[in-house]
PDB file of N, CA and C in Angstrom:
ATOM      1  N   UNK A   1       0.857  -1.173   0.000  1.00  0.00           N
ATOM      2  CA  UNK A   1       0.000   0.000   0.000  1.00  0.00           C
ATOM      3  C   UNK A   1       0.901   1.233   0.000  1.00  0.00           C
ATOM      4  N   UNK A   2       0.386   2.466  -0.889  1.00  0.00           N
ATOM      5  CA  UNK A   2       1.625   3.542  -0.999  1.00  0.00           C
ATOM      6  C   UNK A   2       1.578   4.359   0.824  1.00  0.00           C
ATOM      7  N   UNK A   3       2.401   4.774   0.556  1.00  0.00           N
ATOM      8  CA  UNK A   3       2.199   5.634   1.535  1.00  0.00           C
ATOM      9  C   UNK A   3       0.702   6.684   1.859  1.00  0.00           C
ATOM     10  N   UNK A   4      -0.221   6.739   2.653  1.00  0.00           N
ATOM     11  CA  UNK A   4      -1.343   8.203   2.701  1.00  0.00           C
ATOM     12  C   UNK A   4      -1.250   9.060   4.059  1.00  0.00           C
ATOM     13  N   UNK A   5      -1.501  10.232   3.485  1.00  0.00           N
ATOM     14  CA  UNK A   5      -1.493  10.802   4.269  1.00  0.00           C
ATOM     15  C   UNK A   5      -2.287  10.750   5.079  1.00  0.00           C
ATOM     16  N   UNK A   6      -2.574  11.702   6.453  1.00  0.00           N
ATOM     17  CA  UNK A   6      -3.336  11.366   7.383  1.00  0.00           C
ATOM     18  C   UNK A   6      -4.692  11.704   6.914  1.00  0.00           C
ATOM     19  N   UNK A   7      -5.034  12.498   6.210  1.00  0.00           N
ATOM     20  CA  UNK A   7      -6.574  12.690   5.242  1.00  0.00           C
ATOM     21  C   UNK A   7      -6.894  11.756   4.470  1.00  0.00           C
ATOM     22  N   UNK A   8      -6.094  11.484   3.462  1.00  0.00           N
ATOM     23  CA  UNK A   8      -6.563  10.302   2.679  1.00  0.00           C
ATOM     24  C   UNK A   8      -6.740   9.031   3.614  1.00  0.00           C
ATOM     25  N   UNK A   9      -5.929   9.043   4.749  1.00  0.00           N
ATOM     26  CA  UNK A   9      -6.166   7.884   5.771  1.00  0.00           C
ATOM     27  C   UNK A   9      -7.461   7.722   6.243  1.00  0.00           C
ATOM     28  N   UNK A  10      -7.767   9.252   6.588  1.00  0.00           N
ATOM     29  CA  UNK A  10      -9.409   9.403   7.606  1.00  0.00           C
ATOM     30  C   UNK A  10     -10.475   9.038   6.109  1.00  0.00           C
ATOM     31  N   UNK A  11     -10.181   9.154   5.201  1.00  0.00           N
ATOM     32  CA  UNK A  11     -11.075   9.042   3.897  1.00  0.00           C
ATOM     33  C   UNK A  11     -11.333   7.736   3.628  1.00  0.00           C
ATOM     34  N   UNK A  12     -10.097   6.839   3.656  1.00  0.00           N
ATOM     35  CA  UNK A  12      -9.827   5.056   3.318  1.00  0.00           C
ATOM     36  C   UNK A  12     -10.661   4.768   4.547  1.00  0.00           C
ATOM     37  N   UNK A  13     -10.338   5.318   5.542  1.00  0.00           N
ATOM     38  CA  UNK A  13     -10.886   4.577   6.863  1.00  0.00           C
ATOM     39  C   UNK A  13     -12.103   4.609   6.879  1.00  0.00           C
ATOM     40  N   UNK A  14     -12.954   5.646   6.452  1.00  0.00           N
ATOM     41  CA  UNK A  14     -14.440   5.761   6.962  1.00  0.00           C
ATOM     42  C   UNK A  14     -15.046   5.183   5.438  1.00  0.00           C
ATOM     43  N   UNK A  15     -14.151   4.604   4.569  1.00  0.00           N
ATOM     44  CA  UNK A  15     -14.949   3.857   3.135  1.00  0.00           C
ATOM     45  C   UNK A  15     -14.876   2.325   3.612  1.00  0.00           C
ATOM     46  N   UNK A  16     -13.875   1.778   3.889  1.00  0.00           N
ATOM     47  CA  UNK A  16     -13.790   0.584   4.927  1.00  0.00           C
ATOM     48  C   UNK A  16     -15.049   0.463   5.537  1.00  0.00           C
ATOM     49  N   UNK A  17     -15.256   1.207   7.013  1.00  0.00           N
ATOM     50  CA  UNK A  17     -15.926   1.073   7.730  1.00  0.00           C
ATOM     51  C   UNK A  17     -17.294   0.607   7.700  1.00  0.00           C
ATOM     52  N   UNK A  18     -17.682   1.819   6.258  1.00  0.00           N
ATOM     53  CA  UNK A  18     -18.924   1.770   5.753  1.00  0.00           C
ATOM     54  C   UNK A  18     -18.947   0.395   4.937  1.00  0.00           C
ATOM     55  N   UNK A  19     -18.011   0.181   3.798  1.00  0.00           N
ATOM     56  CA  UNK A  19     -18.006  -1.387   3.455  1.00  0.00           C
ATOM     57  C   UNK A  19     -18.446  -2.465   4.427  1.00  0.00           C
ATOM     58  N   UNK A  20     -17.616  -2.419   5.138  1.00  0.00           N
ATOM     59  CA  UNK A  20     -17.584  -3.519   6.544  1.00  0.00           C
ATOM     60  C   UNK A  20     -18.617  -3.884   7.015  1.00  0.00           C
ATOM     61  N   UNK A  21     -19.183  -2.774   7.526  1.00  0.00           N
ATOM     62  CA  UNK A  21     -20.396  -2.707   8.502  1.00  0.00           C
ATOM     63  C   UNK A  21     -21.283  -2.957   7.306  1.00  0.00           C
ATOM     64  N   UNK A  22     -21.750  -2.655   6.295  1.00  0.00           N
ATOM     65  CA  UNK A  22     -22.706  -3.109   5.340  1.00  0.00           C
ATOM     66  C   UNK A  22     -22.696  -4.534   4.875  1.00  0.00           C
ATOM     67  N   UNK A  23     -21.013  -5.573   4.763  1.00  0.00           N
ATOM     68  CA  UNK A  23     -21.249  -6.535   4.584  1.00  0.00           C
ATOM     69  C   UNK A  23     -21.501  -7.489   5.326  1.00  0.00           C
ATOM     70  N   UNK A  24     -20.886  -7.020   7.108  1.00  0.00           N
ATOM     71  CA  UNK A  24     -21.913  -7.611   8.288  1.00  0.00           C
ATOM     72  C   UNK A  24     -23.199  -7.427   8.014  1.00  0.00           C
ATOM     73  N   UNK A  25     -23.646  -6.464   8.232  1.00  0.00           N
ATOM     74  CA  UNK A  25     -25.134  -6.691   8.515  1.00  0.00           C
ATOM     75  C   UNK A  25     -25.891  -7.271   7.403  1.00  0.00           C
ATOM     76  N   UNK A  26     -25.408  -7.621   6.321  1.00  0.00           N
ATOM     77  CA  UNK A  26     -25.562  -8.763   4.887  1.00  0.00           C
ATOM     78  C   UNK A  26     -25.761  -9.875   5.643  1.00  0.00           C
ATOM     79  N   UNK A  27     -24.586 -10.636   6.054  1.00  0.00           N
ATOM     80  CA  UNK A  27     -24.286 -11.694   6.556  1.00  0.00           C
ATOM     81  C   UNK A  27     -24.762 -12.022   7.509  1.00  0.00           C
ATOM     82  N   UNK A  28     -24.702 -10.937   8.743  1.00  0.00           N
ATOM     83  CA  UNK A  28     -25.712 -11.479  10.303  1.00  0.00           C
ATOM     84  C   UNK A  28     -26.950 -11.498  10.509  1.00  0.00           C
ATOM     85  N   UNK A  29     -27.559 -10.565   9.611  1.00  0.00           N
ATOM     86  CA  UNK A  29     -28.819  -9.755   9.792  1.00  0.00           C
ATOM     87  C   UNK A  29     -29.880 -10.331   8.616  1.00  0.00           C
ATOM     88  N   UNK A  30     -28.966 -10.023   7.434  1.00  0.00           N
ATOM     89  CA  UNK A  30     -30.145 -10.461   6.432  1.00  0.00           C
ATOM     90  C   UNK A  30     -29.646 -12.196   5.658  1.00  0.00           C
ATOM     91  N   UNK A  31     -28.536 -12.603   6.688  1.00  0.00           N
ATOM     92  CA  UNK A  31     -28.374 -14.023   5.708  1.00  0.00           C
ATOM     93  C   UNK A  31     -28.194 -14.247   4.564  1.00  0.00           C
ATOM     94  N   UNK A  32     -27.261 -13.412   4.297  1.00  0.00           N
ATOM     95  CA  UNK A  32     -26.740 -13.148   2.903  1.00  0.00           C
ATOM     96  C   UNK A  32     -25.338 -12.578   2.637  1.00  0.00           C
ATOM     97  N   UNK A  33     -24.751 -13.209   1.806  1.00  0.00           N
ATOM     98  CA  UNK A  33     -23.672 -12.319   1.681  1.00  0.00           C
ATOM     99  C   UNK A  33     -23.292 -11.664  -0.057  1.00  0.00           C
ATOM    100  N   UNK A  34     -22.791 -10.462  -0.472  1.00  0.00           N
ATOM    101  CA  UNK A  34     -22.716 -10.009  -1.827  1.00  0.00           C
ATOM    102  C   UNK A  34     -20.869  -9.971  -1.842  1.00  0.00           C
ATOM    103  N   UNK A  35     -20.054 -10.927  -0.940  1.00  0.00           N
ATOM    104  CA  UNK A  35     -18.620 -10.810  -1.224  1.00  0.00           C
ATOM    105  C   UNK A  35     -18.326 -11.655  -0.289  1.00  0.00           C
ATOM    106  N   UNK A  36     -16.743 -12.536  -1.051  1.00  0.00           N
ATOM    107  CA  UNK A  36     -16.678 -13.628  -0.519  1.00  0.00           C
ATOM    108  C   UNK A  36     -16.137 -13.677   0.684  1.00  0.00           C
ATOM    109  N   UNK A  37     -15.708 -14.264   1.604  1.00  0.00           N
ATOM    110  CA  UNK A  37     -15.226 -14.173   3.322  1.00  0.00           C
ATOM    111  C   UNK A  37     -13.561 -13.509   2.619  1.00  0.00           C
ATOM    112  N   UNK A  38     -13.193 -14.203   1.884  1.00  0.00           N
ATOM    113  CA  UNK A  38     -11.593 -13.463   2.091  1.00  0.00           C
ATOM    114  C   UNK A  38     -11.770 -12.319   1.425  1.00  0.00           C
ATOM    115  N   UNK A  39     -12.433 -11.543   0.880  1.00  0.00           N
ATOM    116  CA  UNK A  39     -12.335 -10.199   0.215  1.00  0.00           C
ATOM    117  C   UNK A  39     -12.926  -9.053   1.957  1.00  0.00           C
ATOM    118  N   UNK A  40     -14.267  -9.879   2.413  1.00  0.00           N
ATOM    119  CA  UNK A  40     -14.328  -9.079   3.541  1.00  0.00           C
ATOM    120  C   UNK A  40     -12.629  -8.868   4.548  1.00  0.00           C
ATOM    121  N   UNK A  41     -12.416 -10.330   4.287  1.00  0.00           N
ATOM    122  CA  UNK A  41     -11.332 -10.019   5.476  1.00  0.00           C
ATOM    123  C   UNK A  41      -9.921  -9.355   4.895  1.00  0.00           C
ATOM    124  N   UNK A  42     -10.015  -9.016   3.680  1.00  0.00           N
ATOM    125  CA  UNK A  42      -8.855  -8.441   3.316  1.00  0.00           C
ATOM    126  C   UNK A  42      -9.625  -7.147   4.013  1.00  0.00           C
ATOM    127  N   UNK A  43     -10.507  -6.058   3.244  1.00  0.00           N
ATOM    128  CA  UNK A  43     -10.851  -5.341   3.574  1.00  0.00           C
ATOM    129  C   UNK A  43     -11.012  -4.873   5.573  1.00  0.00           C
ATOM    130  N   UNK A  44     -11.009  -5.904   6.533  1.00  0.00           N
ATOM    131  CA  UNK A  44     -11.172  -6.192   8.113  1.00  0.00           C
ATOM    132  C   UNK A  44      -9.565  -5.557   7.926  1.00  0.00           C
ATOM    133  N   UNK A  45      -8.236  -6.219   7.305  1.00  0.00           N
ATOM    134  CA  UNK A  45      -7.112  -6.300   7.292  1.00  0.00           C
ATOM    135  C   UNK A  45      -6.517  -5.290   6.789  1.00  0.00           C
ATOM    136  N   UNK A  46      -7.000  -4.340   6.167  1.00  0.00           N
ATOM    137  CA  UNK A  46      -6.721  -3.480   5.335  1.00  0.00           C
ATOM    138  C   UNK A  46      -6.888  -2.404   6.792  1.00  0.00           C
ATOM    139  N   UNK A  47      -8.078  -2.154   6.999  1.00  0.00           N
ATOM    140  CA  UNK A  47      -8.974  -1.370   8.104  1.00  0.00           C
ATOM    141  C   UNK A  47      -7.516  -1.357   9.204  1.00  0.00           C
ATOM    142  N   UNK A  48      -7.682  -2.448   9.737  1.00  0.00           N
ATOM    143  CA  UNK A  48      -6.410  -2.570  10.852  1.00  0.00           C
ATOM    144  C   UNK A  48      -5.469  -2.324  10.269  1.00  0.00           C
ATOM    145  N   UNK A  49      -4.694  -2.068   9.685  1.00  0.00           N
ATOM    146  CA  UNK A  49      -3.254  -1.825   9.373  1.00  0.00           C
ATOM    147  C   UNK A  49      -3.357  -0.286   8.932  1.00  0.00           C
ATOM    148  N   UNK A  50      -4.192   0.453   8.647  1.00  0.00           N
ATOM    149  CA  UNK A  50      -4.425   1.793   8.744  1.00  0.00           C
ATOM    150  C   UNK A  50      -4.654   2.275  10.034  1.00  0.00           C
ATOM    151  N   UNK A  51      -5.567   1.672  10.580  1.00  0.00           N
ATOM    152  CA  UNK A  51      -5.652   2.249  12.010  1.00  0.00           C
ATOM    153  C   UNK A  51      -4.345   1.930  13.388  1.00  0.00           C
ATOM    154  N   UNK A  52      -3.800   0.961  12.753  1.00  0.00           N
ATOM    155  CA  UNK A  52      -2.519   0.517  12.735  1.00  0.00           C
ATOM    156  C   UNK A  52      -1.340   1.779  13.314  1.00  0.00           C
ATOM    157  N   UNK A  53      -1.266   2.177  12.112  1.00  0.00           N
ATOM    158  CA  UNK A  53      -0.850   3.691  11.310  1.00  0.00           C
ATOM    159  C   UNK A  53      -0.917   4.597  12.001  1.00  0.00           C
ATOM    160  N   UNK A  54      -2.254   4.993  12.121  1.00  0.00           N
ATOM    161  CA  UNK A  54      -2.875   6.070  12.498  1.00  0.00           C
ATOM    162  C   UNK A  54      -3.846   5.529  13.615  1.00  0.00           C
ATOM    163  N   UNK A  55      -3.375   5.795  15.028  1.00  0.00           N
ATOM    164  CA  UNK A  55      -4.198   4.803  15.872  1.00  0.00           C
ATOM    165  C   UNK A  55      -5.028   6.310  16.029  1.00  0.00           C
ATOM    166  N   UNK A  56      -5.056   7.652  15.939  1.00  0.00           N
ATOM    167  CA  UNK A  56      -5.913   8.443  16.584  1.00  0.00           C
ATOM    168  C   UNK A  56      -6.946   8.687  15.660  1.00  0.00           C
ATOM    169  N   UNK A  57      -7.374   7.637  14.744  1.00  0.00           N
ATOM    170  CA  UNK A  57      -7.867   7.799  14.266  1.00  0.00           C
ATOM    171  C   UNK A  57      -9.275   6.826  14.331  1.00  0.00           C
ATOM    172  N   UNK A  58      -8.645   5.929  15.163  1.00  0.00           N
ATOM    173  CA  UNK A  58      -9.560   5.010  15.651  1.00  0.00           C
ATOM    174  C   UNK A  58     -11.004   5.167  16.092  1.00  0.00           C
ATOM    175  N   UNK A  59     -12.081   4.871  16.102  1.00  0.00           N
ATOM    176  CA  UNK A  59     -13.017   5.429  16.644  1.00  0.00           C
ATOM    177  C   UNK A  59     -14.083   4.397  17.139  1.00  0.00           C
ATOM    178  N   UNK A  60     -14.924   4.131  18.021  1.00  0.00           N
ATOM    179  CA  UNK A  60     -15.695   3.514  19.043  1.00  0.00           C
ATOM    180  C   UNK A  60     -16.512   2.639  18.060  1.00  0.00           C
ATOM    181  N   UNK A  61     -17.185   3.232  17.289  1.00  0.00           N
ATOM    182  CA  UNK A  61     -17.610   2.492  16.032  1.00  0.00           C
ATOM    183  C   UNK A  61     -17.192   1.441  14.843  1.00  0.00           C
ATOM    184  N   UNK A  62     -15.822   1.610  15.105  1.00  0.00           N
ATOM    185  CA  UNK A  62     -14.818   1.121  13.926  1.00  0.00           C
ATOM    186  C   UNK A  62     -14.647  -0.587  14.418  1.00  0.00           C
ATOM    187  N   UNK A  63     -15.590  -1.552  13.196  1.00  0.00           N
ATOM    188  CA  UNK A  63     -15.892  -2.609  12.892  1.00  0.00           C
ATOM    189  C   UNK A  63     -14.737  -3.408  13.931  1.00  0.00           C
ATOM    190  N   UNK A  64     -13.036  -2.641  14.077  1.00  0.00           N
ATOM    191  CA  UNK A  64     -12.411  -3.500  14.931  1.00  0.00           C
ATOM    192  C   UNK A  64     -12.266  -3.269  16.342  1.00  0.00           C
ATOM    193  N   UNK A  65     -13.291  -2.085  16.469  1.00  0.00           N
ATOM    194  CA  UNK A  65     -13.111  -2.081  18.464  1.00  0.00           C
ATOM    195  C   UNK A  65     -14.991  -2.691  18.539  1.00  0.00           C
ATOM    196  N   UNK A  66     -15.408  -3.663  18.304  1.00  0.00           N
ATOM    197  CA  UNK A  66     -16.274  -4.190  18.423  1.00  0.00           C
ATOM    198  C   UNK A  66     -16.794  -5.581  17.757  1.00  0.00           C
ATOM    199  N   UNK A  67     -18.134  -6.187  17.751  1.00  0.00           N
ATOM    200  CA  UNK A  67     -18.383  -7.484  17.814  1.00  0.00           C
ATOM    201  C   UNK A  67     -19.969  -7.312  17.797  1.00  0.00           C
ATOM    202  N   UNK A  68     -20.710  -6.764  17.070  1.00  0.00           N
ATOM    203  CA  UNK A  68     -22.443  -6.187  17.165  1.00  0.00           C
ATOM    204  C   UNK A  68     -23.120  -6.658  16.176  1.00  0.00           C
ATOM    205  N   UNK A  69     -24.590  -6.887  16.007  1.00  0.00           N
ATOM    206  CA  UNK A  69     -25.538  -6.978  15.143  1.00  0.00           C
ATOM    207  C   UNK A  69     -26.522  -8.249  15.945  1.00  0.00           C
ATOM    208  N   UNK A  70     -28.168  -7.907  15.373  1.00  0.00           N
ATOM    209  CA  UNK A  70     -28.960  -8.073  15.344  1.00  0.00           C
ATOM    210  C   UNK A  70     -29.353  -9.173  15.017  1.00  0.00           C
ATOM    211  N   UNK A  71     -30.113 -10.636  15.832  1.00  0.00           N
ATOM    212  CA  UNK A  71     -30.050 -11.783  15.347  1.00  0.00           C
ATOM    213  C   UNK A  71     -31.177 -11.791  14.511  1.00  0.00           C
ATOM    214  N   UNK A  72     -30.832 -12.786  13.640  1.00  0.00           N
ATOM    215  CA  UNK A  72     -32.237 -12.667  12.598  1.00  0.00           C
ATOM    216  C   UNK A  72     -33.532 -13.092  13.404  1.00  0.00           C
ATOM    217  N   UNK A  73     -35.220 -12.930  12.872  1.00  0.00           N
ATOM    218  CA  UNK A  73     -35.940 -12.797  12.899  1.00  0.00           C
ATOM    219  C   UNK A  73     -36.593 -14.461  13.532  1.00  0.00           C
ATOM    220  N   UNK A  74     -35.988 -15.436  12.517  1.00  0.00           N
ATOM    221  CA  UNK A  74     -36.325 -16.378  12.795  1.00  0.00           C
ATOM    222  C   UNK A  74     -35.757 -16.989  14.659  1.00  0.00           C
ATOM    223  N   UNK A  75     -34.662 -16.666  14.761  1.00  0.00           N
ATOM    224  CA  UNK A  75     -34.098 -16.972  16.519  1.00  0.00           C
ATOM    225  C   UNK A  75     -35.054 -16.219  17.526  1.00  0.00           C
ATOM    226  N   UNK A  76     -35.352 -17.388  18.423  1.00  0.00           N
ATOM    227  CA  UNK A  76     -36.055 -16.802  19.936  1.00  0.00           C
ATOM    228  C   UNK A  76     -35.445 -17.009  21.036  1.00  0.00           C
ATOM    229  N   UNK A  77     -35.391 -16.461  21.709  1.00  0.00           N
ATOM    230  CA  UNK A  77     -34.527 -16.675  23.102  1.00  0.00           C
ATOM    231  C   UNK A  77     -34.774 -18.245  23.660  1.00  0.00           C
ATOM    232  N   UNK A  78     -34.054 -18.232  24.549  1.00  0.00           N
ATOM    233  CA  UNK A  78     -34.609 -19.692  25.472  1.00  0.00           C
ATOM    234  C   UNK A  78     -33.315 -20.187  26.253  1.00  0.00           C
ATOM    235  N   UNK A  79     -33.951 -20.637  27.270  1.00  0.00           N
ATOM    236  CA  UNK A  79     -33.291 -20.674  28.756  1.00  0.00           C
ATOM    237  C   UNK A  79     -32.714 -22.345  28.863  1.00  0.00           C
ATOM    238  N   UNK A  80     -31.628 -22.046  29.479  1.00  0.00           N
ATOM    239  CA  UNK A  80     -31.207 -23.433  29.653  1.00  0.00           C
ATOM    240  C   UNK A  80     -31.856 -23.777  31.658  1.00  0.00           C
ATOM    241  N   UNK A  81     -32.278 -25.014  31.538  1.00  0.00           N
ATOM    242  CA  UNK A  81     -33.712 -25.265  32.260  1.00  0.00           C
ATOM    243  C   UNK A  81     -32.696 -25.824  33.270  1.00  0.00           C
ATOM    244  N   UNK A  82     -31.641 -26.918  32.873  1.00  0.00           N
ATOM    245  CA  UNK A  82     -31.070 -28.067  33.289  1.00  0.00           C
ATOM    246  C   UNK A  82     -30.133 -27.682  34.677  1.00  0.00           C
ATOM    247  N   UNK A  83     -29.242 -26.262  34.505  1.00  0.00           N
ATOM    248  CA  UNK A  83     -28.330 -25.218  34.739  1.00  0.00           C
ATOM    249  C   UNK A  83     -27.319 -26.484  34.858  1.00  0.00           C
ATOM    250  N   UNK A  84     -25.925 -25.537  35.179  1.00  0.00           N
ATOM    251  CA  UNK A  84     -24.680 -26.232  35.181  1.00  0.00           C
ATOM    252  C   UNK A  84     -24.253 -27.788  35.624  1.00  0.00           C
ATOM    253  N   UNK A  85     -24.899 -27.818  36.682  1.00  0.00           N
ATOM    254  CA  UNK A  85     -24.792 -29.437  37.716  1.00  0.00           C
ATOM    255  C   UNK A  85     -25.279 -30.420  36.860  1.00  0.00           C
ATOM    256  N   UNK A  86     -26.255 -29.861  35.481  1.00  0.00           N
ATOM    257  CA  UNK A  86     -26.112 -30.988  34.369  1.00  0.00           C
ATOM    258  C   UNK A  86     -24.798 -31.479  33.793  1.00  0.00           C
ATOM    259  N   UNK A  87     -24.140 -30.689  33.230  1.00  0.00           N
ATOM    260  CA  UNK A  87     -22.992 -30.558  32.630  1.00  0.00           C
ATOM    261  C   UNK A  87     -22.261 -31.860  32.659  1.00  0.00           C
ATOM    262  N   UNK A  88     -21.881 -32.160  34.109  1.00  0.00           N
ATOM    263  CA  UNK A  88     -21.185 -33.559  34.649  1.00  0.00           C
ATOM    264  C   UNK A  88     -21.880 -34.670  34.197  1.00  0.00           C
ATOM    265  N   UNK A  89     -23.131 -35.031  34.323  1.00  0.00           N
ATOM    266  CA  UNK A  89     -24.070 -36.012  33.920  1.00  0.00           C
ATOM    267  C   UNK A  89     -23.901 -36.296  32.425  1.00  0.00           C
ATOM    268  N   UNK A  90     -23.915 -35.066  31.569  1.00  0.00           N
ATOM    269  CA  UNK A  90     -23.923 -35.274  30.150  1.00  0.00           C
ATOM    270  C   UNK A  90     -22.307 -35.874  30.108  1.00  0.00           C
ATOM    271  N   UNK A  91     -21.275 -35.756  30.344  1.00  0.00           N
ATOM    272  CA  UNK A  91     -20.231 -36.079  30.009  1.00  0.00           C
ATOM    273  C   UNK A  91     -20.067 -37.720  30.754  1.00  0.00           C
ATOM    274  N   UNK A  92     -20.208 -37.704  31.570  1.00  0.00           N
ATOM    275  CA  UNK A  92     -20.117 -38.736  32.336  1.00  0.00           C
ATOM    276  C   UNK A  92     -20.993 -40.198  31.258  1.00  0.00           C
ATOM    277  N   UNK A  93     -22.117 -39.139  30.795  1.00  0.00           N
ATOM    278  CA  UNK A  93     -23.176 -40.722  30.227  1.00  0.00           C
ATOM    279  C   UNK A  93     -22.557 -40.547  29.035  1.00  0.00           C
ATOM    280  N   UNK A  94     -21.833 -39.910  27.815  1.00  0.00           N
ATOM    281  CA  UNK A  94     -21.127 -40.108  26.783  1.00  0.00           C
ATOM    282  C   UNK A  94     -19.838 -40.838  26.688  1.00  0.00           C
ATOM    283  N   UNK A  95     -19.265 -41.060  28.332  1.00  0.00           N
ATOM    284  CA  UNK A  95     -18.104 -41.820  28.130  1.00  0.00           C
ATOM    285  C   UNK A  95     -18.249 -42.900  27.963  1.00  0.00           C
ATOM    286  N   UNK A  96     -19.308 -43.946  28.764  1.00  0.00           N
ATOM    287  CA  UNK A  96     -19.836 -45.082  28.405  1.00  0.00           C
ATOM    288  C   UNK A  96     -20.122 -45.295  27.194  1.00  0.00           C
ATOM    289  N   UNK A  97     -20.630 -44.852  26.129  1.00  0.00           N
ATOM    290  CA  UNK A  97     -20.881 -45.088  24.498  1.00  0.00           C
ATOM    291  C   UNK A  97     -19.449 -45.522  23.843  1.00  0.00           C
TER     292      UNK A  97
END
């Protein structure tokens, strides 16, 4: 990558971002994706090594100081009934098999 300055940096960075975050919420949200996993993650890779660079440029929003989105429509919550003190039982009756 050539050298950019710190403008063209804040410019690359917030076209990233917007990429990013649009092809998550493709993938998490609407179950779909329009680009393949290694082009996102070049672009994830690209993102970090600019902000890399230019860490004050970083910002709260930026796809790599986070982990967010919306589960699809079809998922409902639900409680595990059994709680932990199951845990032992399940392992214990799979060793016998």
């Amino acid at each position: 990558m050539a050298e950019l300055s710190k403008t063209e940096a804040k410019s690359r960075i917030e076209k990233l971002k917007k990429a990013i975050n649009k092809y998550r919420y493709e993938y998490h949200v609407l179950n779909r994706s329009s680009i393949s996993d290694e082009a996102l993650d070049s672009l994830k890779h690209e993102l970090k090594k600019l902000e890399d660079e230019f860490p004050d440029l970083i910002t709260p929003d930026s796809p790599t100081q986070r982990v967010a989105g919306k589960p699809l429509a079809g998922f409902r919550e639900s409680r595990d009934e059994g709680g932990r003190e199951n845990w032992g039982r399940c392992d214990a009756k799979h060793q016998n098999d």
